[in-house]
Protein backbone atom coordinates (compact mmCIF):
# COMPACT_ATOMS: atom_id res chain seq x y z
CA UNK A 1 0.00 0.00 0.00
CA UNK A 2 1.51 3.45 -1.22
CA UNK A 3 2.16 5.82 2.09
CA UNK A 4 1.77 9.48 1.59
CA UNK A 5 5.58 10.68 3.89
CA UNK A 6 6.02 14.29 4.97
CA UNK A 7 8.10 17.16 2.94
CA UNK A 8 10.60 18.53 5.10
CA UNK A 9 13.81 20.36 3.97
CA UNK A 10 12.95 20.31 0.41
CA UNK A 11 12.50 16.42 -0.25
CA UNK A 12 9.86 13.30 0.73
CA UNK A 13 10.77 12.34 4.85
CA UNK A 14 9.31 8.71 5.67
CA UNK A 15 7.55 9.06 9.43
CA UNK A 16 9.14 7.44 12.15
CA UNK A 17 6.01 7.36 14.64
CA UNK A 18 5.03 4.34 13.37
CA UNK A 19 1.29 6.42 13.13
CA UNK A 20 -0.69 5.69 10.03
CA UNK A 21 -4.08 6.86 8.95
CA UNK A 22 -6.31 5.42 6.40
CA UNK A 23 -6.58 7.24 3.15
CA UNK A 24 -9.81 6.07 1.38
CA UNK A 25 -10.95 6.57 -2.22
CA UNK A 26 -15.02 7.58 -1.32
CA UNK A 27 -16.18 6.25 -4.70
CA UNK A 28 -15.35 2.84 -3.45
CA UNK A 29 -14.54 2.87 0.18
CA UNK A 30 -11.70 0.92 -0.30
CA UNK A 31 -8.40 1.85 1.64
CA UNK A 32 -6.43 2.92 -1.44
CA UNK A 33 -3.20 4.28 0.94
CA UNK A 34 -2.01 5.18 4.12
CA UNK A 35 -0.33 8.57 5.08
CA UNK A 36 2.29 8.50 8.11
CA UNK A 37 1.30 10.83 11.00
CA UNK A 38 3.99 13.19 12.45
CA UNK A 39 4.91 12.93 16.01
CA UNK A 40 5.48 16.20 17.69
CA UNK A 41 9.37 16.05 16.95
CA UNK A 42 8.74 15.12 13.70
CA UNK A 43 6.48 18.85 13.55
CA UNK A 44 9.55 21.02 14.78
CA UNK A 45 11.66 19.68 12.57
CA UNK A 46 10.19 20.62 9.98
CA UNK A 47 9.72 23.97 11.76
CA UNK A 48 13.66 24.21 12.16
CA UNK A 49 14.29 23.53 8.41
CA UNK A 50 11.67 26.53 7.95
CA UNK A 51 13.65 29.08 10.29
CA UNK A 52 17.30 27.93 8.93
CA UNK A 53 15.35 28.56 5.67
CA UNK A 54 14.22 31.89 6.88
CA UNK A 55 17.60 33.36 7.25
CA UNK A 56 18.38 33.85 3.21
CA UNK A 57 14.67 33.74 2.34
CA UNK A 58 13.65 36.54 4.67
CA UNK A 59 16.33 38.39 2.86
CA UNK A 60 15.93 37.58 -0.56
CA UNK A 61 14.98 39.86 -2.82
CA UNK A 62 11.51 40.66 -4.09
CA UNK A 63 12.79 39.56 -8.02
CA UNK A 64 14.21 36.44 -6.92
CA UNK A 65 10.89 35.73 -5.03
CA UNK A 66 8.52 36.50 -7.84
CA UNK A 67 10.74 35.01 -10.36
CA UNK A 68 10.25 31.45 -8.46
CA UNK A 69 6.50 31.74 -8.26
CA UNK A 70 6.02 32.74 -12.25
CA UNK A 71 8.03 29.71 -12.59
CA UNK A 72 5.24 28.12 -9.96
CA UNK A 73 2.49 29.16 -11.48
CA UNK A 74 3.19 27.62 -14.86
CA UNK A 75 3.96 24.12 -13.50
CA UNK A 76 0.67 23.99 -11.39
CA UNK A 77 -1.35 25.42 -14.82
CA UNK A 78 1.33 22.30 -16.50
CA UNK A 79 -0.12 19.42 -13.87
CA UNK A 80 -3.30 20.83 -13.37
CA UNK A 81 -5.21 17.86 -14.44
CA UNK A 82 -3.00 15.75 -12.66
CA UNK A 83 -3.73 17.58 -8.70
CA UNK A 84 -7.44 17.56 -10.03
CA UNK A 85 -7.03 13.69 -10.65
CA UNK A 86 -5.63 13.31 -6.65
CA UNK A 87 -8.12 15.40 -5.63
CA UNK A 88 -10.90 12.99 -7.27
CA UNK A 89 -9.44 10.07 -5.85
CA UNK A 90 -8.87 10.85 -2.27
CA UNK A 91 -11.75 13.38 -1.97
CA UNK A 92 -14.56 12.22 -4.23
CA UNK A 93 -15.42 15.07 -6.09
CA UNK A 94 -15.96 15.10 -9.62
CA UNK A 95 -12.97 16.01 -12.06
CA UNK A 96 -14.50 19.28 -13.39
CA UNK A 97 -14.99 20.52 -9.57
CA UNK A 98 -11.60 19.55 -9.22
CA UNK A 99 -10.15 21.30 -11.92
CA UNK A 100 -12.14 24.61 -10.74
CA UNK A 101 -10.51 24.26 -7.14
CA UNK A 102 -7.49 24.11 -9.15
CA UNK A 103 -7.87 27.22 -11.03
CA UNK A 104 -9.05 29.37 -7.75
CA UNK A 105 -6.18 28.20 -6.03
CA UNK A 106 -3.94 29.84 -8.93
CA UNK A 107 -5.83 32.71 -8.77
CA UNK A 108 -3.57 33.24 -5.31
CA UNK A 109 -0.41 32.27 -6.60
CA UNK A 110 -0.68 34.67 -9.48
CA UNK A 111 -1.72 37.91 -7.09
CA UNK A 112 1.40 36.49 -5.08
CA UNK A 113 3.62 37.08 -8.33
CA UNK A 114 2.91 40.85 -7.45
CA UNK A 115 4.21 40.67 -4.22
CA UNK A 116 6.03 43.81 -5.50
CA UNK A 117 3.52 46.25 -5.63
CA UNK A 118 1.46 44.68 -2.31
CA UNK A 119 4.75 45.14 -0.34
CA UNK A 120 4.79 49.00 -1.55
CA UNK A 121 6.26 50.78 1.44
CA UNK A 122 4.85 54.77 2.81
CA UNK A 123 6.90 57.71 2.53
CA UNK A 124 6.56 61.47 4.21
CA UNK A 125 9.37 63.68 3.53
CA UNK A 126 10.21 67.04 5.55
CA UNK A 127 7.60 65.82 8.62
CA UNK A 128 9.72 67.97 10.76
CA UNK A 129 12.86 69.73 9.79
CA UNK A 130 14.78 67.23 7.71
CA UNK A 131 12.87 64.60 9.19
CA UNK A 132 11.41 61.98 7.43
CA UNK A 133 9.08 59.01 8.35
CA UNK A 134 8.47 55.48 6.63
CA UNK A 135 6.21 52.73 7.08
CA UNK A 136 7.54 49.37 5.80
CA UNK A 137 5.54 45.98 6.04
CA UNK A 138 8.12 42.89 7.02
CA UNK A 139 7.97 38.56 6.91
CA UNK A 140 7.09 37.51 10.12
CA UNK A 141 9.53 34.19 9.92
CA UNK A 142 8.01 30.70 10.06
CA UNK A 143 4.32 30.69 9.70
CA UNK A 144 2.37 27.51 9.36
CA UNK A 145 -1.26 26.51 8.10
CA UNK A 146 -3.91 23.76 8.59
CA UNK A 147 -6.32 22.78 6.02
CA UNK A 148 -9.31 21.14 5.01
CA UNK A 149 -10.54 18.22 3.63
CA UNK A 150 -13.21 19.76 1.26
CA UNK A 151 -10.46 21.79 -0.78
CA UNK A 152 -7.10 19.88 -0.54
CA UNK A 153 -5.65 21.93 -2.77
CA UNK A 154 -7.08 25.19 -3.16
CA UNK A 155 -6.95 26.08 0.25
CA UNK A 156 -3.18 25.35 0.94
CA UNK A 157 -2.49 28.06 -2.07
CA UNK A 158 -5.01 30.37 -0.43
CA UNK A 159 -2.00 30.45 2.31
CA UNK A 160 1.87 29.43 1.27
CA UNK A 161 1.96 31.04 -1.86
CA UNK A 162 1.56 34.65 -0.19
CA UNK A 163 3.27 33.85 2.87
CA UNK A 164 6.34 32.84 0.96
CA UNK A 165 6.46 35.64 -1.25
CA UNK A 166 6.22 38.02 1.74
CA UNK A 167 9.43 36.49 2.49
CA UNK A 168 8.33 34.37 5.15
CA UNK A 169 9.02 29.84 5.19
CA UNK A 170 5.83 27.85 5.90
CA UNK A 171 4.72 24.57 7.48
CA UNK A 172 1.58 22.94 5.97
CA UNK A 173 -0.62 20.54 7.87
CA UNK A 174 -2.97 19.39 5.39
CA UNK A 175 -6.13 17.20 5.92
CA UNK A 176 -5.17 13.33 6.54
CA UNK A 177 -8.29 12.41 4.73
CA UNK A 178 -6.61 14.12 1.40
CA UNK A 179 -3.13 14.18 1.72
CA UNK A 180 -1.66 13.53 -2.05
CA UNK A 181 -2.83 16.92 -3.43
CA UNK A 182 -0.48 19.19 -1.08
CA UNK A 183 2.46 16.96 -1.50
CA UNK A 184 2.00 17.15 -5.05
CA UNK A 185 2.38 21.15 -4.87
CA UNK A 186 5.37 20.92 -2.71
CA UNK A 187 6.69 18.77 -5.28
CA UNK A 188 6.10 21.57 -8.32
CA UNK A 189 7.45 24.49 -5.92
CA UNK A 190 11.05 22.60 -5.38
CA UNK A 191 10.54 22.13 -8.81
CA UNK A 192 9.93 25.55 -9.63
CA UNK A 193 13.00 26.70 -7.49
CA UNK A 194 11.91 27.30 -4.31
CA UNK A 195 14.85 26.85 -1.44
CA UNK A 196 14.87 23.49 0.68
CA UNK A 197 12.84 24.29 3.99
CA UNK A 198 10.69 27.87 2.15
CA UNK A 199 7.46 25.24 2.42
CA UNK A 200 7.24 21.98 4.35
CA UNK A 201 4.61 20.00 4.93
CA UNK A 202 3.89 17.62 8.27
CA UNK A 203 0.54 15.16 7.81
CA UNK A 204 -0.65 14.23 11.11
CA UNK A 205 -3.78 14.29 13.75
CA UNK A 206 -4.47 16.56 16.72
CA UNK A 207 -0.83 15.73 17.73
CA UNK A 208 0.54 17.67 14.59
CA UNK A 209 -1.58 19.97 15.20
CA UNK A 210 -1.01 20.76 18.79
CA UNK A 211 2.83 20.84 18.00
CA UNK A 212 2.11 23.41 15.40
CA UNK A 213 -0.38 25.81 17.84
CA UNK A 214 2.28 25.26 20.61
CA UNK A 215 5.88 25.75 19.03
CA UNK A 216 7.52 28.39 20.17
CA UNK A 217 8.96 29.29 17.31
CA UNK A 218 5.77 29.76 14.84
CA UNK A 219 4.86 33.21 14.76
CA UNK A 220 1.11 32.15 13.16
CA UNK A 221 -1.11 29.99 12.29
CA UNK A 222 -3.77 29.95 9.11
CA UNK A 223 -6.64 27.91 9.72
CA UNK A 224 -9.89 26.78 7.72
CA UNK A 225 -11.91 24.51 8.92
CA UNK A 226 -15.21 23.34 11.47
CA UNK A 227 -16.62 26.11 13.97
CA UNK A 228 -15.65 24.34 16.57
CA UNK A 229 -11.78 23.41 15.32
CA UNK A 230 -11.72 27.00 14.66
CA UNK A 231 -12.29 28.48 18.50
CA UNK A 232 -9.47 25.73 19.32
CA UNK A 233 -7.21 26.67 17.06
CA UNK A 234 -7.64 30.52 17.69
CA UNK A 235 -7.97 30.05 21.59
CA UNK A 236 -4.58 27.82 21.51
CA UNK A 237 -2.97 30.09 19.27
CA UNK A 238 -3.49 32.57 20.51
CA UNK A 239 -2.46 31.54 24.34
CA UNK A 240 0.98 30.81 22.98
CA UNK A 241 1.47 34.22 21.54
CA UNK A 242 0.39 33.43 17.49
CA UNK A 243 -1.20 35.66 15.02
CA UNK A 244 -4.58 33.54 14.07
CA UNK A 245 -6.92 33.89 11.19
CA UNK A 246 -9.47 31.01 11.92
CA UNK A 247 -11.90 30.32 9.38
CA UNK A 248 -15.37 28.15 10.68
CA UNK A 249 -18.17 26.95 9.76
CA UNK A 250 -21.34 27.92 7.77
CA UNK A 251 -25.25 27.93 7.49
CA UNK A 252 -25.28 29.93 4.48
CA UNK A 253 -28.91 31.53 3.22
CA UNK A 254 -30.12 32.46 -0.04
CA UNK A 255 -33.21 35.06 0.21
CA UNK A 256 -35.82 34.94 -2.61
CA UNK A 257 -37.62 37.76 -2.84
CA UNK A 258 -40.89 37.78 -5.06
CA UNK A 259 -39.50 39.25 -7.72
CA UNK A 260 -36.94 37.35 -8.30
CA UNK A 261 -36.08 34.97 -11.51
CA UNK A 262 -37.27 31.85 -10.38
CA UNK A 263 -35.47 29.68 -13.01
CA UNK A 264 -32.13 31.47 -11.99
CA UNK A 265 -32.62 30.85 -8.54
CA UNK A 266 -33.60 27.48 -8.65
CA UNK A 267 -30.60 26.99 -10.94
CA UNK A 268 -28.53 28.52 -8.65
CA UNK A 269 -29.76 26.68 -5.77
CA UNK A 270 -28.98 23.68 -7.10
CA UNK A 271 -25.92 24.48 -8.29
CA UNK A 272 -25.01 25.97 -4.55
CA UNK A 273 -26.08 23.40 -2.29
CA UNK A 274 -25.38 20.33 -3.95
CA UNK A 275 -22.03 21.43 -5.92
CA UNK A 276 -19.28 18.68 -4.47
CA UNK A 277 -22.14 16.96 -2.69
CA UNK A 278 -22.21 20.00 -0.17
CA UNK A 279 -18.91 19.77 1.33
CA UNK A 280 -17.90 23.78 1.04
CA UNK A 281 -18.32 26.28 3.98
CA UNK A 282 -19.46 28.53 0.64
CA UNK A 283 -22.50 26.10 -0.27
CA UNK A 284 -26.18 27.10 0.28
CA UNK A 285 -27.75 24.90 2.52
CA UNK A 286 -31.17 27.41 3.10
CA UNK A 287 -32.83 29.17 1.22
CA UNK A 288 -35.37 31.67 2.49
CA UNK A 289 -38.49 32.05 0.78
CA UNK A 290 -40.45 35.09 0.95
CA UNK A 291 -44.43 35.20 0.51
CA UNK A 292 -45.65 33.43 -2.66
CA UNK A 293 -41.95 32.26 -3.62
CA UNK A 294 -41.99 28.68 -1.65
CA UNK A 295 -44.15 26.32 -3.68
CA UNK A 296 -43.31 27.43 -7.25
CA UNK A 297 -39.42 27.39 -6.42
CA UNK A 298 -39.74 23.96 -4.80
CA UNK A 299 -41.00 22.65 -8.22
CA UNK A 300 -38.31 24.03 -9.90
CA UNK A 301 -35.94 22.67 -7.76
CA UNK A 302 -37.20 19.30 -7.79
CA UNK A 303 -37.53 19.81 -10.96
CA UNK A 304 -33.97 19.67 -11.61
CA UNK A 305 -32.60 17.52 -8.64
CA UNK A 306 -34.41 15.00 -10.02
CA UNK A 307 -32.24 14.80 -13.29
CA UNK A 308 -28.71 15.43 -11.57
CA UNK A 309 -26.55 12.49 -12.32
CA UNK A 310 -24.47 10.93 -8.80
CA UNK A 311 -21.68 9.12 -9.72
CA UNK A 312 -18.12 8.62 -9.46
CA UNK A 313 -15.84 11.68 -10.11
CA UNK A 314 -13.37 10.32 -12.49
CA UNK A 315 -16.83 9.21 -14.58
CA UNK A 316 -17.54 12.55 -16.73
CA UNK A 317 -20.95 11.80 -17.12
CA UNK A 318 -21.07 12.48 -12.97
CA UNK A 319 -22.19 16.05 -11.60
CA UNK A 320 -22.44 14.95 -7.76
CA UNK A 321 -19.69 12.55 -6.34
CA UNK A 322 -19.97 10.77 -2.98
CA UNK A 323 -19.13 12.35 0.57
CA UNK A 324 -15.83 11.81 1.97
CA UNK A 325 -16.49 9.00 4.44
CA UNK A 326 -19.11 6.48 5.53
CA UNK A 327 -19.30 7.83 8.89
CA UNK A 328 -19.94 11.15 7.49
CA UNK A 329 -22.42 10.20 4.75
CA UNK A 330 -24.36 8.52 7.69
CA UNK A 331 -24.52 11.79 10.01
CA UNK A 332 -26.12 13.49 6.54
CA UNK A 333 -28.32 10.85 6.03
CA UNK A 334 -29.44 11.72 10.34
CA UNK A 335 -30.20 14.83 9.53
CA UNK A 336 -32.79 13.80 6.73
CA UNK A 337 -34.79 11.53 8.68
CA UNK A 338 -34.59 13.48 12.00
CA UNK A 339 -36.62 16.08 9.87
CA UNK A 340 -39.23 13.95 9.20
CA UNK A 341 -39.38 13.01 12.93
CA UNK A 342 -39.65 17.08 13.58
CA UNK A 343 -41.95 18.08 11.88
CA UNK A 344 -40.24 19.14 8.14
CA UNK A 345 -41.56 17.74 4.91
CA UNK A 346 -39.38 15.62 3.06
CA UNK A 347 -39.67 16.64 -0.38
CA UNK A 348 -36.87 14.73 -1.92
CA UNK A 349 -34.84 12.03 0.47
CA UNK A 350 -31.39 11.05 -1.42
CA UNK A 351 -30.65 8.99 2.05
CA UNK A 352 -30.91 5.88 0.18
CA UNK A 353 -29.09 6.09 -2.92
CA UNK A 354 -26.57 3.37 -3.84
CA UNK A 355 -24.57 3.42 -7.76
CA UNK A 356 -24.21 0.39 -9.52
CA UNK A 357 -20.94 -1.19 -9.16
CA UNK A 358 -19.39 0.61 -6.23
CA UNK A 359 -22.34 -0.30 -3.44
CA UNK A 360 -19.29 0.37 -0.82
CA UNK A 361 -19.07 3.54 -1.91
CA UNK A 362 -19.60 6.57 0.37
CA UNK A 363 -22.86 7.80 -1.24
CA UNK A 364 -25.81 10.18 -0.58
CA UNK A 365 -28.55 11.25 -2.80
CA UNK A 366 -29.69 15.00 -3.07
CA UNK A 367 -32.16 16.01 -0.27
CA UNK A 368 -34.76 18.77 0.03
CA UNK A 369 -37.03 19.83 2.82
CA UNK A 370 -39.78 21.97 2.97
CA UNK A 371 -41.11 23.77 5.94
CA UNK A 372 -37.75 23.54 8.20
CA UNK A 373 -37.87 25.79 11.22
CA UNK A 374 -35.20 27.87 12.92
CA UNK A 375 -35.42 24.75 15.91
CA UNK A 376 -35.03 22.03 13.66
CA UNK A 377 -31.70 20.59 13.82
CA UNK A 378 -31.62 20.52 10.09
CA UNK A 379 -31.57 24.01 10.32
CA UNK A 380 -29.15 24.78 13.25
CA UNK A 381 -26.55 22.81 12.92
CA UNK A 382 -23.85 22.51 9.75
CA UNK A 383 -24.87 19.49 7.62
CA UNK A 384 -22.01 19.95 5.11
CA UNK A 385 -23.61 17.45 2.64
CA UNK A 386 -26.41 17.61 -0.48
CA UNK A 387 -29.39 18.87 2.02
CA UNK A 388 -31.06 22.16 1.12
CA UNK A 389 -33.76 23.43 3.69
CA UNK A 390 -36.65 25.56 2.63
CA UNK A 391 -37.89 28.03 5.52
CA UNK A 392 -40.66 30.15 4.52
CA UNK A 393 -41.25 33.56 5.84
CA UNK A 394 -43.41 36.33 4.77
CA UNK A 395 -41.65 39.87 4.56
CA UNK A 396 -38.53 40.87 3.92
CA UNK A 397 -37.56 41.85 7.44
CA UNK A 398 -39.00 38.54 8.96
CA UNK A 399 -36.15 36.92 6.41
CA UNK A 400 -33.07 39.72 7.51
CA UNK A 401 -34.03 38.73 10.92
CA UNK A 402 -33.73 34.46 10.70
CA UNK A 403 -30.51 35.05 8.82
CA UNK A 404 -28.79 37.88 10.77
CA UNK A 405 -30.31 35.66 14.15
CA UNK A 406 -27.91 32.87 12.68
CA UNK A 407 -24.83 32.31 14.88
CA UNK A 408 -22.70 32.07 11.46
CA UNK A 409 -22.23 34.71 9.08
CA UNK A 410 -19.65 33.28 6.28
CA UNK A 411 -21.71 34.24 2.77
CA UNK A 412 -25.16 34.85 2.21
CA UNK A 413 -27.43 35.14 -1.40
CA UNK A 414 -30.16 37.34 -2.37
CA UNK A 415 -32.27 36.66 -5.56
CA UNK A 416 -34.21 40.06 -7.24
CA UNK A 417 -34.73 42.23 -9.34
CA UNK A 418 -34.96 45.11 -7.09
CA UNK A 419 -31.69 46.94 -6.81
CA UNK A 420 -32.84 48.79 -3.82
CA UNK A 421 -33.83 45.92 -1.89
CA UNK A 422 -30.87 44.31 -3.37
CA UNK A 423 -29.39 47.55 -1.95
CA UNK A 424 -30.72 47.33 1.42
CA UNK A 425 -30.04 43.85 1.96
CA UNK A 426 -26.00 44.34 1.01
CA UNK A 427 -25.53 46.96 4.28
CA UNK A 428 -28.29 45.26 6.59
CA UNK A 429 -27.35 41.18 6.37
CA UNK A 430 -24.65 40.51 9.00
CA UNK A 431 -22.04 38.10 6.72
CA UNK A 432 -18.67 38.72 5.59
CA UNK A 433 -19.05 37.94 1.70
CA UNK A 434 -23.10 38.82 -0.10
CA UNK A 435 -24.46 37.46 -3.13
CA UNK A 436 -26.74 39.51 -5.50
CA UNK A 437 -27.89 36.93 -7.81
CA UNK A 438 -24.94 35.21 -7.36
CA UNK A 439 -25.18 32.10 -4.98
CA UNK A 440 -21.48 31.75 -4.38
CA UNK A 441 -20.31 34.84 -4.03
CA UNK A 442 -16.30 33.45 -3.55
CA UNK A 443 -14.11 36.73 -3.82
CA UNK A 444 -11.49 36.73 -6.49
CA UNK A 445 -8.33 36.43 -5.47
CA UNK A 446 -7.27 40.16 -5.45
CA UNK A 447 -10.32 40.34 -2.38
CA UNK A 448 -10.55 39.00 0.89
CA UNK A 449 -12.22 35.79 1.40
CA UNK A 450 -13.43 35.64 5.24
CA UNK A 451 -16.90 35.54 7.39
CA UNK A 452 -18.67 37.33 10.47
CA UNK A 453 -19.56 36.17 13.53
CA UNK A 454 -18.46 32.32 14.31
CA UNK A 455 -17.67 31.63 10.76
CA UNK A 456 -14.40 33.71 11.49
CA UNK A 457 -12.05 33.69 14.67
CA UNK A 458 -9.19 36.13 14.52
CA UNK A 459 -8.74 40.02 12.76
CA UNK A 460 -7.55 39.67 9.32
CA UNK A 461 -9.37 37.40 6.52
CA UNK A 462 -7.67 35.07 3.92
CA UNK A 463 -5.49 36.04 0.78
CA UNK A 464 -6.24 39.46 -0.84
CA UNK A 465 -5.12 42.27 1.41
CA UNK A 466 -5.88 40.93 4.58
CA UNK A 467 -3.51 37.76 3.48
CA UNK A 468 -0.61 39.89 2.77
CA UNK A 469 -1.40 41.95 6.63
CA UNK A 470 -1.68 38.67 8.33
CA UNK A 471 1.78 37.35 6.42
CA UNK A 472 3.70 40.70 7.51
CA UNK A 473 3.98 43.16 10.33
CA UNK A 474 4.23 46.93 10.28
CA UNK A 475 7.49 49.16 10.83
CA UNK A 476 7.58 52.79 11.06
CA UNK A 477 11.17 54.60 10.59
CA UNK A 478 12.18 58.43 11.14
CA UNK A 479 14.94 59.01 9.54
CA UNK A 480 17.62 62.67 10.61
CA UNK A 481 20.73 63.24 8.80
CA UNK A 482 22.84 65.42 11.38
CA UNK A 483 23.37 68.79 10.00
CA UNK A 484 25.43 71.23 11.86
CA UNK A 485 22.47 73.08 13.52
CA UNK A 486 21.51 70.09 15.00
CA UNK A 487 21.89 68.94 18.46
CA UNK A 488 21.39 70.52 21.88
CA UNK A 489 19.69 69.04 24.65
CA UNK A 490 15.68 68.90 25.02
CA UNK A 491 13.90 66.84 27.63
CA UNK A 492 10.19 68.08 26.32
CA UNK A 493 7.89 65.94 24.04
CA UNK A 494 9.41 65.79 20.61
CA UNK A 495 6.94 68.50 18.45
CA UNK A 496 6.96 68.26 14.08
CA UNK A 497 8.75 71.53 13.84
């Protein structure tokens, strides 16, 4: 059986714990590999490869930087359909998806090729008499990041590429479920040039993990993952003196307003909340009807969840690939029936669903429920899998009030074709990333991706920006020449004169 090793110094590092986890391909549910799981000595030394790493790369120049992640960029575009083929495997998701997570995670590494202009410096000349003052952003030295199942690829370049080309090394802890994708990248970036120790990667449990959040020598830690997770990681973190950005969970809502195209929003629910069988903190997993809406959007929905074709990803006739595990696909499937049992109608139950062939597979049909409530647990917990909820309300304001009510404010929808409403609903909805008419409303890479409330645990969100704040730390410098007039004693607060 093929076993996924760490990347530590610049080349593959078999584990000596003797710790294994199961890697499973979820079209099957066969145990395909096994990836070795880093003790907490295994963790810092990949963390002291990163700061002897840190010593030229901290230093290096901006050209030499950029130079290696142009060269980057074009392998990952190069092997593209090979990290979306790993992805498939160990994830589940169809190839297509995987090619799109792909593609968004080079949308990063290309805004990190113009490090140069995000690293832009302040000047003020003359602030007092020749006195000057500058402000100058910094690497902070080794930074490290923990990552997701759902994206095993896109998310890791939502992080190292702009923390390395802000001149800081990195230590990636990606999911266990999906390991092959991430070593894959480090692969391309020693490929690509980057120096032995700039990125290493440790695969591991809550051990790893804990060794990461505790070392003393990590100045922070990227996160994206569960609510819960997320309050651990920033809480731990943070207690040991880290910069944290903590990214969390989701109950995302999509508002239809009366107005609204129906056929785009039923389209777009679809698309939303059963798009890699649910598993995204992005997907729509309510949608809020308003008045009238309810009953003729429900038909369109079923409508076309009844034609969507479930299947293996590496099959291109599949749109909908199976959840990651079977213990997962059976805590979806819970949330389905305990519906029924409170109270919700059941207008499509995918809880049984099986495909020819691979009946070991981890597989869930699409669900949809009509008439959930805010007490439902269908509707208070996160389900990340292919159920969509239905709550109907009649006003606008009843609707603004169930979603800004929600403890989670990650991304939100609205559906009309009122641009004041649409208006309205943009300053009033408490969530960090809105929707008008769009149901995923992911920022491009140049933005901030990042939520409200418990969908986001620390200041700064991810890449954009905020990524290249959270990768660097501010310096301010006044700057004299001495000049003959100059000196003389003065024990009074300094004045700009």
């Amino acid at each position: 059986m093929k076993t996924i090793s760490h990347w530590i110094g610049g080349k593959p590092v078999e584990g000596v714990s003797g710790n294994y986890g199961p890697v499973y391909n979820p079209a099957t549910g066969a145990q395909e590999k096994q990836v070795a799981f880093a003790s907490a000595e295994e963790v810092d030394a990949a963390v002291r490869a990163a700061k002897e790493a840190f010593k030229e790369w901290g230093t290096s120049s901006l050209a030499k930087r950029t130079s290696v992640l142009f060269r980057y960029r074009e392998l990952i575009d190069a092997h593209r359909d090979e990290i979306a083929q790993l992805i498939t495997a160990e994830h589940g998701k169809v190839h297509s998806d995987a090619l799109g997570e792909v593609a968004r995670g080079l949308e990063i590494v290309e805004l990190a090729c113009g490090i140069p202009e995000k690293l832009k410096g302040e000047l003020s000349t003359q602030v007092s008499t020749r006195v000057d003052v500058a402000a100058i952003r910094q690497s902070l030295g080794v930074v490290a990041g923990i990552t997701p199942f759902n994206f095993p690829a896109m998310v890791p370049m939502w992080m190292f590429p702009l923390a390395v080309a802000c001149g800081n090394t990195f230590v990636l802890k990606p999911s266990e479920k999906v390991p092959s994708a991430a070593f894959k990248l480090a692969e391309l970036a020693a490929e690509a040039g980057l120096p032995d120790g700039v990125l290493n990667i440790v695969n591991g449990d809550k051990v790893a993990v804990d060794a990461i959040l505790e070392h003393p020598d990590i100045a922070a830690v990227s996160f994206v993952g569960s609510t819960p997770i997320a309050k651990y990681i920033h809480t731990t973190g943070t207690a040991n003196g880290k910069r944290v950005q903590a990214l969390g969970g989701a109950k995302n809502h999509m508002l239809v307003l009366p107005d609204a195209d129906l056929d785009l929003a039923a389209d777009s629910a679809i698309n939303a909340a059963y798009g890699s069988a649910g598993e995204r903190c992005m997907a729509i997993s309510v949608v809020v009807a308003v008045g009238d809406t309810a009953d003729p959007l429900i038909g369109k929905i079923k409508e076309r969840a009844d034609k969507l074709r479930i299947g293996p990803g590496d099959d291109p006739a599949s749109e909908m690939g199976p959840l990651i595990t079977k213990v997962h696909r059976d805590k979806v499937a819970s949330y389905v029936t305990g519906a029924a049992a409170q109270g919700a109608d059941v207008v499509i139950d995918g809880t049984g669903y099986t495909v020819e062939g691979y009946e070991d597979g981890h597989w869930i049909g699409v669900s949809l429920l009509d008439n959930v409530t805010p007490e439902m647990d269908a509707y208070r917990d996160e389900i990340f899998g292919p159920v969509l909820s239905v709550v109907r309300v009649e006003t606008y304001e009843q609707a603004i009030e169930l979603m800004n009510n929600s403890p989670w404010g990650n991304g939100t929808a609205i559906f009309t074709r009122d641009g004041g409403a649409a208006r309205r609903f943009q300053l009033e909805v408490e969530a960090g990333m809105v929707g008008v008419n769009v149901p995923i409303p992911v920022p491009v890479g140049y933005h901030s991706f990042g939520g409200w409330k418990d969908s986001l645990f620390g200041d700064h969100h991810i890449y954009g920006n905020d990524g290249v704040h959270f990768y660097t730390r501010g310096k301010v410098v006044t700057t004299r020449w001495p000049d003959p007039s100059d000196g003389g004693i003065n024990l009074g607060f300094p004045s700009n004169h």
